[in-house]
N, C-alpha and C. Protein backbone atom coordinates (compact mmCIF):
# COMPACT_ATOMS: atom_id res chain seq x y z
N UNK A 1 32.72 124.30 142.23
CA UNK A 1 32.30 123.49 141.10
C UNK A 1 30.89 123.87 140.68
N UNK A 2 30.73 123.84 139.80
CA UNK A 2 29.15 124.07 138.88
C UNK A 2 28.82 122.64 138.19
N UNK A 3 27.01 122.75 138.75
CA UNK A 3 26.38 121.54 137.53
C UNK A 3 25.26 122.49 137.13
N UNK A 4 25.51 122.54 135.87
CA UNK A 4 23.91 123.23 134.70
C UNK A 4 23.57 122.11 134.33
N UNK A 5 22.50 122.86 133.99
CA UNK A 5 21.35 121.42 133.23
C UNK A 5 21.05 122.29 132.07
N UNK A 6 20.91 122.04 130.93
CA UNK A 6 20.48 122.81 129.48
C UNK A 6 19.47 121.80 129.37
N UNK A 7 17.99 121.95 129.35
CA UNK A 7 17.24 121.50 128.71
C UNK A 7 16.41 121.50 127.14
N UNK A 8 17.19 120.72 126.35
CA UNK A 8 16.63 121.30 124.83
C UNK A 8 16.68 122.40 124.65
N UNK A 9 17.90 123.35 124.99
CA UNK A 9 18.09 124.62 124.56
C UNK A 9 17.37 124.62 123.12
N UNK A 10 17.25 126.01 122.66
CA UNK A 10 16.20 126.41 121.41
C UNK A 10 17.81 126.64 120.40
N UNK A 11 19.06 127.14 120.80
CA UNK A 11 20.13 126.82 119.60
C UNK A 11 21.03 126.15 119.72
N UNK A 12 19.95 124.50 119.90
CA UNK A 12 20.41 123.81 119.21
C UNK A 12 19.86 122.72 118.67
N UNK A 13 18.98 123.16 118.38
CA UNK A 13 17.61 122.19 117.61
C UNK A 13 18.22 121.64 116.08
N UNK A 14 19.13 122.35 115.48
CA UNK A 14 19.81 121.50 114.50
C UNK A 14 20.98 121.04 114.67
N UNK A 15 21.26 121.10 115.89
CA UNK A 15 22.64 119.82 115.99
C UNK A 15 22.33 118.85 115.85
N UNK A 16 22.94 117.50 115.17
CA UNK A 16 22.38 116.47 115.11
C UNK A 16 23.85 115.48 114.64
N UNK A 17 25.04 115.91 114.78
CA UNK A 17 25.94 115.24 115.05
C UNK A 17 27.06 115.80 116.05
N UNK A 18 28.35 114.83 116.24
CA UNK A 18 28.59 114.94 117.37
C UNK A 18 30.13 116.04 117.61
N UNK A 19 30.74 116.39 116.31
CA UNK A 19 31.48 117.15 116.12
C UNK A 19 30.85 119.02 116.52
N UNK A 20 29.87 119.00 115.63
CA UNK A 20 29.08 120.20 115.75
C UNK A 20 28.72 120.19 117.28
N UNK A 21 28.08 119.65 117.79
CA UNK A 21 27.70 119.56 119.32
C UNK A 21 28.85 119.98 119.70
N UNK A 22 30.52 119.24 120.01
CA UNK A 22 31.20 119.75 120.66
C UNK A 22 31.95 120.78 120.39
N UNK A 23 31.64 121.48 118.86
CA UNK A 23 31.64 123.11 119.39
C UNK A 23 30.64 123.91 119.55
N UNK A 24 29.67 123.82 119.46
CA UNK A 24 28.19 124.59 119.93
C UNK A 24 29.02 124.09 121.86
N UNK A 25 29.34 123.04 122.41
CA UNK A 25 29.20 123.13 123.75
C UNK A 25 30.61 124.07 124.30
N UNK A 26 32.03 124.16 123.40
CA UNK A 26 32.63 124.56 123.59
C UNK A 26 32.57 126.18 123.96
N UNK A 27 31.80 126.66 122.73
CA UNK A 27 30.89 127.85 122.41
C UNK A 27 30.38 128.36 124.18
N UNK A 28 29.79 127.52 124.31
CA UNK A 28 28.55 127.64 125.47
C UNK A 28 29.53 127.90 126.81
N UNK A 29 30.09 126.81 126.89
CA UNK A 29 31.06 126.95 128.32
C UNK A 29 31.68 128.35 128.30
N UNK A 30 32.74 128.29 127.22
CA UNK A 30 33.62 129.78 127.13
C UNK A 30 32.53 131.39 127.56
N UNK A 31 31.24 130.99 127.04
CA UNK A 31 30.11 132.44 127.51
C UNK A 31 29.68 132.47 128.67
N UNK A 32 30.19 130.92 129.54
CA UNK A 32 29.48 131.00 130.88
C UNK A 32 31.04 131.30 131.59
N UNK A 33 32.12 130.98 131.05
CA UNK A 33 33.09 131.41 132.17
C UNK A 33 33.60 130.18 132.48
N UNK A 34 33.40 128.62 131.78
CA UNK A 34 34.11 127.62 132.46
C UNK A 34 35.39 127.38 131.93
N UNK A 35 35.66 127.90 130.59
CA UNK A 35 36.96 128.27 129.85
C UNK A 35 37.86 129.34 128.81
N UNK A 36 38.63 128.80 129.00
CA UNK A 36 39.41 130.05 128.66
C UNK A 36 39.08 130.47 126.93
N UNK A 37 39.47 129.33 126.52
CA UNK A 37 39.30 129.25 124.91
C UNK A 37 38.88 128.27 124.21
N UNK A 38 37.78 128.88 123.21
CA UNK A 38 36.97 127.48 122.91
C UNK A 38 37.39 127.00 121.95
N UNK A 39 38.05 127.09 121.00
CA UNK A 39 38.40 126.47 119.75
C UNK A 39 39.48 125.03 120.45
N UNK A 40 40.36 125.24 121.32
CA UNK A 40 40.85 124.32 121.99
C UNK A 40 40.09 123.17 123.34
N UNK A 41 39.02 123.51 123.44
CA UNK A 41 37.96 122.85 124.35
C UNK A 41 37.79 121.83 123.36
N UNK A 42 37.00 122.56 122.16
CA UNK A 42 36.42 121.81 120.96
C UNK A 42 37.23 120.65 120.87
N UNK A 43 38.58 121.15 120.52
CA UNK A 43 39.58 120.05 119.77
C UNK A 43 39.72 119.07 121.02
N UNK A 44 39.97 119.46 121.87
CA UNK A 44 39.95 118.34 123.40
C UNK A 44 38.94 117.07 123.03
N UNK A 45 37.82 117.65 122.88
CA UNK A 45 36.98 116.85 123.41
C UNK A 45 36.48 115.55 122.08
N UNK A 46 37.31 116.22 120.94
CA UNK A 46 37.02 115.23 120.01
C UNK A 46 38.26 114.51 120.20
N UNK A 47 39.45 115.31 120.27
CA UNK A 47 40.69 113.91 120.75
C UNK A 47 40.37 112.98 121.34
N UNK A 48 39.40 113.63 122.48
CA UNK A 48 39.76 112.69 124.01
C UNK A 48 38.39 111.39 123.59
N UNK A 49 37.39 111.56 122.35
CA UNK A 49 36.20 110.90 122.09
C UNK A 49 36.93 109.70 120.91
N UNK A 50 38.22 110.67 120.45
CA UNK A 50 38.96 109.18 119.52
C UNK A 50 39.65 108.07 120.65
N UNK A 51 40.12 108.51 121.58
CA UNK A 51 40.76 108.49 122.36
C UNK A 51 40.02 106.66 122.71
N UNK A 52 38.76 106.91 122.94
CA UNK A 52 38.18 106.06 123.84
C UNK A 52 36.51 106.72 123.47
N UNK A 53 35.43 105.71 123.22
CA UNK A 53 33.92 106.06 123.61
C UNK A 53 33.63 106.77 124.77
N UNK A 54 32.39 107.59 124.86
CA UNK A 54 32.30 107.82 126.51
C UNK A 54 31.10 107.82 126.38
N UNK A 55 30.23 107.09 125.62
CA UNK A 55 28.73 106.13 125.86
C UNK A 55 28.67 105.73 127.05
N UNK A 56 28.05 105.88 128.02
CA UNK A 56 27.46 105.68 129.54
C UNK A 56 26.06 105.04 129.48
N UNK A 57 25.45 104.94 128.36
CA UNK A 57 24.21 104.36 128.36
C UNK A 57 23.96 104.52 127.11
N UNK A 58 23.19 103.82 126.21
CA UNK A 58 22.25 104.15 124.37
C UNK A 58 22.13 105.49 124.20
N UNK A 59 21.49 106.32 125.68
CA UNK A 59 20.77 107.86 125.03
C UNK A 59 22.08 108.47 125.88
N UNK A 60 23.14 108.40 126.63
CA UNK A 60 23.61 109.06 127.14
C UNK A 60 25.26 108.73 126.97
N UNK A 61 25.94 110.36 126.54
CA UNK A 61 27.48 110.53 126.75
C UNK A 61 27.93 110.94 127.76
N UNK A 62 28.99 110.96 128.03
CA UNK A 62 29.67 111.89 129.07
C UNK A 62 31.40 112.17 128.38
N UNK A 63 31.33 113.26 127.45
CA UNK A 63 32.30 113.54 126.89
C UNK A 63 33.32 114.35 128.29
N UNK A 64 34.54 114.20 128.52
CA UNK A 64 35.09 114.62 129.65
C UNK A 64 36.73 114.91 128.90
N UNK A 65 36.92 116.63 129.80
CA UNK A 65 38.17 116.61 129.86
C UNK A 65 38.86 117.25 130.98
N UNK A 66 40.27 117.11 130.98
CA UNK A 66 41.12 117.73 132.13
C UNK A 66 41.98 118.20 131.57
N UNK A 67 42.27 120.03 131.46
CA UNK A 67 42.98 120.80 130.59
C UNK A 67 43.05 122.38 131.26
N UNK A 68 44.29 122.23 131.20
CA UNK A 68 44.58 124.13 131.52
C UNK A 68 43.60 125.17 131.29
N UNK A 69 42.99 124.61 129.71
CA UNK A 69 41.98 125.52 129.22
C UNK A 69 40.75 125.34 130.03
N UNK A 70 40.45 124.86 131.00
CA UNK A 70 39.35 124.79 131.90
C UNK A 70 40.07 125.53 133.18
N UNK A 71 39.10 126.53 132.80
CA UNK A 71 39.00 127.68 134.31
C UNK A 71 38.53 127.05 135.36
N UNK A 72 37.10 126.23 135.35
CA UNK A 72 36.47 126.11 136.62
C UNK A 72 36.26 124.21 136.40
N UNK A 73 35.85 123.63 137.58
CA UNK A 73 35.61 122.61 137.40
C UNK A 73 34.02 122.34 137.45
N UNK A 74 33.25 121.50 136.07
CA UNK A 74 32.12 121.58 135.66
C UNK A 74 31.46 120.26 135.56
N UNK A 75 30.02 120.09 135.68
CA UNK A 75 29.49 119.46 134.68
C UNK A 75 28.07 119.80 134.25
N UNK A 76 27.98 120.04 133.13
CA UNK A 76 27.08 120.43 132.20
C UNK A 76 26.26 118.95 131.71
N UNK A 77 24.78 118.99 132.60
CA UNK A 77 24.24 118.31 131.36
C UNK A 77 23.34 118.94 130.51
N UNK A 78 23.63 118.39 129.13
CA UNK A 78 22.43 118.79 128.01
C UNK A 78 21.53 117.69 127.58
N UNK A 79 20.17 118.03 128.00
CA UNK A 79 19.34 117.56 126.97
C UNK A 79 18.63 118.14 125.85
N UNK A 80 19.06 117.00 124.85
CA UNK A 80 18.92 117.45 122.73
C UNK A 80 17.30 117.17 123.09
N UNK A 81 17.03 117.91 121.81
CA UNK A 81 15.48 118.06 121.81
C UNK A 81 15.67 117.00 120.13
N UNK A 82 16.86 116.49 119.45
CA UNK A 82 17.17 115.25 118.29
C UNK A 82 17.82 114.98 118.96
N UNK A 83 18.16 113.26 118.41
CA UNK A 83 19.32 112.59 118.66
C UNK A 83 20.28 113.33 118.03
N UNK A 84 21.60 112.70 118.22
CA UNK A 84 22.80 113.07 117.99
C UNK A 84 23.22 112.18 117.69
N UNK A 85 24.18 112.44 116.28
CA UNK A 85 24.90 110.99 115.57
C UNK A 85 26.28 110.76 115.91
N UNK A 86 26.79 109.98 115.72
CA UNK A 86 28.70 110.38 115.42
C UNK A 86 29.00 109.06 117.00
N UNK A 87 28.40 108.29 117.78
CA UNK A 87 28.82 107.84 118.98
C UNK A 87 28.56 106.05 118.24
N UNK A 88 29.09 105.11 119.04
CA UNK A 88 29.40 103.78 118.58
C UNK A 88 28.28 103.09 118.38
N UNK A 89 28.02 102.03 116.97
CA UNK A 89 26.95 101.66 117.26
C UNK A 89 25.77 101.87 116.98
N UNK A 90 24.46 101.53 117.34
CA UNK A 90 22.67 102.08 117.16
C UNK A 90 22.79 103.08 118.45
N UNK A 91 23.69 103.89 119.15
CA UNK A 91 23.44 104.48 120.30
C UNK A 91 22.34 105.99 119.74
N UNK A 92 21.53 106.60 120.51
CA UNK A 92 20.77 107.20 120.12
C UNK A 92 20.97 107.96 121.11
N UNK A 93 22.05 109.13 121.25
CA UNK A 93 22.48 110.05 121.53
C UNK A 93 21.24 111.08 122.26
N UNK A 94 20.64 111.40 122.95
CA UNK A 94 19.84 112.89 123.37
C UNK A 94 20.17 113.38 124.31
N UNK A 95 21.33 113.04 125.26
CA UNK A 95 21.59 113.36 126.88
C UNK A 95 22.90 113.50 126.76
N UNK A 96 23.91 114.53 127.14
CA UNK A 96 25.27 114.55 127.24
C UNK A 96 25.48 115.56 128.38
N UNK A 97 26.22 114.59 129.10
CA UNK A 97 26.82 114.93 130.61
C UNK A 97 28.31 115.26 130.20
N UNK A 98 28.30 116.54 130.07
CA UNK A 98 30.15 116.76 129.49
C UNK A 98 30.77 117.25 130.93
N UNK A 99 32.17 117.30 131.55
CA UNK A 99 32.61 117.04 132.87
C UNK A 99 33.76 117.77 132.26
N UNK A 100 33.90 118.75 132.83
CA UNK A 100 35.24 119.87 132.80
C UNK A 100 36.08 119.51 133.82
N UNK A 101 37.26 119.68 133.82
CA UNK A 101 38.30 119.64 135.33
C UNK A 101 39.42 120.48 134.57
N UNK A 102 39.48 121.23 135.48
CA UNK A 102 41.10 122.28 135.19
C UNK A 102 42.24 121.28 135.04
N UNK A 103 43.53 121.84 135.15
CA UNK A 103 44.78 120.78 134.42
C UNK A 103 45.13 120.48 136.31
N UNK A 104 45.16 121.74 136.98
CA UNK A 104 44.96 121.31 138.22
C UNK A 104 44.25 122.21 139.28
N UNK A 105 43.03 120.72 139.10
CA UNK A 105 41.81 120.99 139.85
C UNK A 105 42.15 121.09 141.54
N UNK A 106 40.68 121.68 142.21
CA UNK A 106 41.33 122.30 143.75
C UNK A 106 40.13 120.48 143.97
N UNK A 107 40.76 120.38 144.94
CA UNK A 107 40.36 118.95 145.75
C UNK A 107 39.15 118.85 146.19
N UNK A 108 38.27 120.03 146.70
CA UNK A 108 37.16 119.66 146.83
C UNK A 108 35.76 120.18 146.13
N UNK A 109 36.43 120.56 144.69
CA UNK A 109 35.61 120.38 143.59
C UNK A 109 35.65 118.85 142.85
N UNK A 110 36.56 118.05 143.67
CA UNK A 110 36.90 116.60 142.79
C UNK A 110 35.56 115.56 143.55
N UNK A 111 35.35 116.00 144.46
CA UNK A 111 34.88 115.24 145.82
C UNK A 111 33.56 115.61 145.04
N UNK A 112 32.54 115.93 144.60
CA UNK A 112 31.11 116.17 144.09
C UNK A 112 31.55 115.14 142.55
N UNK A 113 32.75 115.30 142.21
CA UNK A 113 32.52 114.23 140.77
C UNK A 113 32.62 112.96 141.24
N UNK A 114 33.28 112.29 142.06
CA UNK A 114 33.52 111.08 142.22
C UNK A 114 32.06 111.11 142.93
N UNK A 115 31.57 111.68 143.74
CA UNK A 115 29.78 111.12 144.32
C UNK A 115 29.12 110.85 143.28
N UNK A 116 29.25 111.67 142.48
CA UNK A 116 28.21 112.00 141.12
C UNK A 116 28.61 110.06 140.50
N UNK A 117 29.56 110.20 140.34
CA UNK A 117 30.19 108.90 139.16
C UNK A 117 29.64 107.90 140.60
N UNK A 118 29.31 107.78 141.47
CA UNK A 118 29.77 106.89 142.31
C UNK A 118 27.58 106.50 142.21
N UNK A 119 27.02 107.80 142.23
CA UNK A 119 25.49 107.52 141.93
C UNK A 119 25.40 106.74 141.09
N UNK A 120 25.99 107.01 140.05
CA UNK A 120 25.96 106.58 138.51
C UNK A 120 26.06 105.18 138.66
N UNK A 121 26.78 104.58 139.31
CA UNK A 121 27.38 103.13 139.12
C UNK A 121 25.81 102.18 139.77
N UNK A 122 24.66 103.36 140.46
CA UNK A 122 23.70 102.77 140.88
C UNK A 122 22.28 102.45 139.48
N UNK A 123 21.89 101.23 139.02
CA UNK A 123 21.12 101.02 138.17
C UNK A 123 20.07 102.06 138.06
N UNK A 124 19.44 102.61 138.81
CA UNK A 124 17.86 103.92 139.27
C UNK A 124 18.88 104.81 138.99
N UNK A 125 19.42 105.05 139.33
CA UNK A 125 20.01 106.82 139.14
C UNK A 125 20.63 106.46 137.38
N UNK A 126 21.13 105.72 136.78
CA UNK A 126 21.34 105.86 135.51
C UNK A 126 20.37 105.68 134.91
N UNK A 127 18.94 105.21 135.16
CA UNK A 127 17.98 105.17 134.43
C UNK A 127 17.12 106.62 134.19
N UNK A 128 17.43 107.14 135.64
CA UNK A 128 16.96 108.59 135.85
C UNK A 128 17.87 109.47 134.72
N UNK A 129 19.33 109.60 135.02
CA UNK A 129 19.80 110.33 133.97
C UNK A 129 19.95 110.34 132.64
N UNK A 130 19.50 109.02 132.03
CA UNK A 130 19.58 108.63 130.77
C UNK A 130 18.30 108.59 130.10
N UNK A 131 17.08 108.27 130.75
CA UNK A 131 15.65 108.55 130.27
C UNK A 131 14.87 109.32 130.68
N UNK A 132 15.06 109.43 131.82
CA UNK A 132 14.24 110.12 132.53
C UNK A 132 13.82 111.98 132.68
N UNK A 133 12.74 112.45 133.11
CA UNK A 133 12.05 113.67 132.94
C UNK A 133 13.04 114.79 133.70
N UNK A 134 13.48 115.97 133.63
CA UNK A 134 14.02 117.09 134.37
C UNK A 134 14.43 116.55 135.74
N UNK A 135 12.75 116.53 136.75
CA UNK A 135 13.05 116.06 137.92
C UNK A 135 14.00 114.76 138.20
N UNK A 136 13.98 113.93 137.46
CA UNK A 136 14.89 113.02 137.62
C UNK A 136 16.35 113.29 137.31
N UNK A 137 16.65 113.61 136.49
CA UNK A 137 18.08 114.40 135.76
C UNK A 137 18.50 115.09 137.13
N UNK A 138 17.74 116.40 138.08
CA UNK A 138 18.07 116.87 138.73
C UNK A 138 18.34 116.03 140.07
N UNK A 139 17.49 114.74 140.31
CA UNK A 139 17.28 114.21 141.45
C UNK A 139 18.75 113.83 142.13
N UNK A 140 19.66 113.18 140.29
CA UNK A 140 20.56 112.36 140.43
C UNK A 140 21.99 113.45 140.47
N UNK A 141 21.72 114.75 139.55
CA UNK A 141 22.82 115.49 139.48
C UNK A 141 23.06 116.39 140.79
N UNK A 142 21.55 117.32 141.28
CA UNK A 142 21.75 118.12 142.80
C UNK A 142 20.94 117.51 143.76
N UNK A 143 21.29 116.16 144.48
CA UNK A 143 20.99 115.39 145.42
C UNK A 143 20.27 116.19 146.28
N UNK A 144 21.36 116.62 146.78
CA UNK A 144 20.73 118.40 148.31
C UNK A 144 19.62 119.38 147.93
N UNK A 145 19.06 119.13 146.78
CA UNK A 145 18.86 120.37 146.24
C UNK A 145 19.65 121.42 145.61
N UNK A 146 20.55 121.19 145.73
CA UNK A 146 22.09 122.41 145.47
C UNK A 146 21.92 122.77 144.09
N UNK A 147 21.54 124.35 144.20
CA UNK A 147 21.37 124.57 142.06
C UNK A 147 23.02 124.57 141.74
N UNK A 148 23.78 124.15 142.30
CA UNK A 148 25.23 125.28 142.07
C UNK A 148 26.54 123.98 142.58
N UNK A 149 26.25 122.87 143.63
CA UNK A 149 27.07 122.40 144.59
C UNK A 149 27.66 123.59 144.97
């Protein structure tokens, strides 16, 4: 399993809604190797956002899917250097934790997401990932230090 961190990447300083974001991220995964094909990532992830919100906090998403078209099992967070529009609400979008899983994932790439979700459910660690500076983002995503799990 892989966790990146994108900090205010430099292309994507004019994203600023939430369709565009999820193909600029679709884009991104497919060049790192987490999927197969991005035009179908894209479309995933706006189904799966009609589907249901995945607002986790005001500044923070966690757009998520589980699809054949996922090679590896991921999670990518990005932090926007703008908000991002298009999510329910006054939410003010700058943090998106997007969560890849193959159609069938190997078992102990599952075991680092449920810890991860299981931090999350702690008040400090969502404050860390939703406002908070690099070091914090990292504190909550590679616990061990682990650049990679």
């Amino acid at each position: 399993m892989k966790c990146l961190i994108e900090w205010e990447p430099s292309d994507v300083l004019s994203i600023c809604d939430k369709p565009l974001l999820f193909a600029w991220f679709a884009d991104f995964a497919w060049q790192k190797g987490l999927v197969a094909e991005r035009k179908n990532v894209a479309a995933l992830l706006v189904s799966r956002e009609y589907a249901g919100e995945t607002l986790l906090a005001p500044t923070l998403a966690n757009p998520h899917i589980q699809s054949d078209s996922v090679v590896e099992t991921a999670m990518v967070f990005l932090k926007l250097k703008r908000v991002c529009t298009g999510w329910q609400g006054p939410a003010a979008v700058d943090r998106v934790l997007f969560t890849l899983i193959p159609g069938d994932p190997v078992a102990s790439d599952i075991e680092p997401l449920k810890d991860l979700y299981h931090r999350l459910a702690c008040d400090e660690a969502m404050r860390k990932i939703a406002t908070g500076p690099l070091s914090d983002v990292e504190d909550v995503l590679r616990p061990d230090g682990d650049s990679g799990w």
